[in-house]
Protein backbone atom coordinates (compact mmCIF):
# COMPACT_ATOMS: atom_id res chain seq x y z
CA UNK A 1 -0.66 -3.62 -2.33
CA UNK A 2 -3.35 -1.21 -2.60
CA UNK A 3 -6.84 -2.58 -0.52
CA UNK A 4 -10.04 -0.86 -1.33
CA UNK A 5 -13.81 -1.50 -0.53
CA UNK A 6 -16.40 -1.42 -3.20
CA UNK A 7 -20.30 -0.81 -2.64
CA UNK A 8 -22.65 -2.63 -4.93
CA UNK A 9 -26.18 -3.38 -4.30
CA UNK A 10 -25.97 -6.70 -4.17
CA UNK A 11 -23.08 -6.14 -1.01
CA UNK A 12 -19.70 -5.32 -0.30
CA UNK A 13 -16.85 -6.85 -1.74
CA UNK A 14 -13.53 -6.04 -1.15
CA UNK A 15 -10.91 -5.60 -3.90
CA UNK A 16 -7.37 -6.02 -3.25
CA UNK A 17 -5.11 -4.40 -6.69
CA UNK A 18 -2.04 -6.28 -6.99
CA UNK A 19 -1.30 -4.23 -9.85
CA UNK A 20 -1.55 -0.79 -12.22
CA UNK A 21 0.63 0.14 -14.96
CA UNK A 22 0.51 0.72 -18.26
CA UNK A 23 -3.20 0.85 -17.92
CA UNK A 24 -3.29 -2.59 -16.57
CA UNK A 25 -5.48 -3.65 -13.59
CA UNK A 26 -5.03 -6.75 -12.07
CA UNK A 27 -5.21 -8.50 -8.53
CA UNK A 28 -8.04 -10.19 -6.43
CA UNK A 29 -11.65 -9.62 -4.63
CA UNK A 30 -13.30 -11.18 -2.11
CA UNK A 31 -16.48 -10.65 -0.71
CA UNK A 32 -17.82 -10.90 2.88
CA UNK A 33 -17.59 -14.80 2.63
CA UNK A 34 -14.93 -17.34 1.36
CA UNK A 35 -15.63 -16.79 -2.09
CA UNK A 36 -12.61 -14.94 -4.30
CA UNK A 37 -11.53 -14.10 -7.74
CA UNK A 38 -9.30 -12.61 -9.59
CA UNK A 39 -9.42 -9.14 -10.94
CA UNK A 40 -8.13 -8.51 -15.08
CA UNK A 41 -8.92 -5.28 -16.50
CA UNK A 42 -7.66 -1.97 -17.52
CA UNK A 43 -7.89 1.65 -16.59
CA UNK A 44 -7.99 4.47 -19.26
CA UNK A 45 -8.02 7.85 -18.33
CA UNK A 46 -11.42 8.27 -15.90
CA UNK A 47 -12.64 4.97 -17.12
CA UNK A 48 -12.27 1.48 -15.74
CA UNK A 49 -13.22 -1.63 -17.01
CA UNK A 50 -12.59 -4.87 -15.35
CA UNK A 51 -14.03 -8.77 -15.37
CA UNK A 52 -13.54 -10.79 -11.98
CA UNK A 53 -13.76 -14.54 -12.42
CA UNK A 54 -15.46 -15.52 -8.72
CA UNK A 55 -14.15 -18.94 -7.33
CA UNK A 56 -17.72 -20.34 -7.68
CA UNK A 57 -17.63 -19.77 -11.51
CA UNK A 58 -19.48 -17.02 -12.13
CA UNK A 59 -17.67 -13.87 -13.46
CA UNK A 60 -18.82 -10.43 -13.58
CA UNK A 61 -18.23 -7.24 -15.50
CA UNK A 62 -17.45 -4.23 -14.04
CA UNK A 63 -17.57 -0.69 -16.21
CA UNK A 64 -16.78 2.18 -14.49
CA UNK A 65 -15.42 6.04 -14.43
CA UNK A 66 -14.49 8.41 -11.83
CA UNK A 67 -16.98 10.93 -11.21
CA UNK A 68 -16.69 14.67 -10.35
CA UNK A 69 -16.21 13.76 -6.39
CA UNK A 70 -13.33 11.13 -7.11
CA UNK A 71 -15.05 8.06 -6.29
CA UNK A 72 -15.33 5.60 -8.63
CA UNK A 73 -18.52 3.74 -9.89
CA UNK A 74 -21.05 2.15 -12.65
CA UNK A 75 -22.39 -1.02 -13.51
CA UNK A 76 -21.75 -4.52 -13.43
CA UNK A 77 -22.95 -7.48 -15.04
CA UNK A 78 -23.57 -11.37 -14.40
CA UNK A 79 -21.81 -12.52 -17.28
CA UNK A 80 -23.31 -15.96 -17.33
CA UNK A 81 -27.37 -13.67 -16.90
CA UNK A 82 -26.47 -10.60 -18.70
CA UNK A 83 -30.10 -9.32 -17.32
CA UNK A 84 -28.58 -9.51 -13.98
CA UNK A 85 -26.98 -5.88 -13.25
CA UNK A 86 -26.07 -4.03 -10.14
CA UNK A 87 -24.54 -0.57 -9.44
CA UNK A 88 -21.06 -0.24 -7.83
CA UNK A 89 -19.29 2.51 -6.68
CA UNK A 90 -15.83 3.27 -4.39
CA UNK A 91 -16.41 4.42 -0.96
CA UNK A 92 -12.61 6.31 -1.79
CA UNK A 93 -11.71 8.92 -3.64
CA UNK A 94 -8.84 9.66 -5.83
């Protein structure tokens, strides 16, 4: 089980992968409170792209690609207020 911690500037939440291969991503988040969801997405290369479905109902995107100093990061998006964007990024490298 891989745990990492992503930055956003909305807040931390904490992503726990339960699962790469074959370009699959998959596993579950939580944030700083109870809330949680569930990670589906895929990784291609340097680029990510994943949607987590938060346990209040609201589910973000998350578009990403690993920049020149390993960490991850890009944009995400309220899904239900598409206006509603926030940058992420890793606070790992790979």
């Amino acid at each position: 089980m891989i745990r990492r911690t992503v930055r956003s500037d909305r807040g931390a939440s904490a992503l726990r992968s339960g699962g790469q291969g074959e370009g699959k991503l998959t596993g579950t988040a939580r944030t700083g409170s109870a809330t949680t969801g569930t990670i589906d997405g895929f990784v291609d290369g340097s680029y990510l792209s994943f949607v987590i479905a938060w346990s209040d109902g609201s589910r973000g995107r998350y578009i990403g690609s690993r920049g020149a100093d390993g960490r991850l990061g890009g944009v995400s998006t309220d899904l239900t207020h598409p206006s509603s964007q926030a940058t992420w990024y890793t606070t790992w490298t790979f």
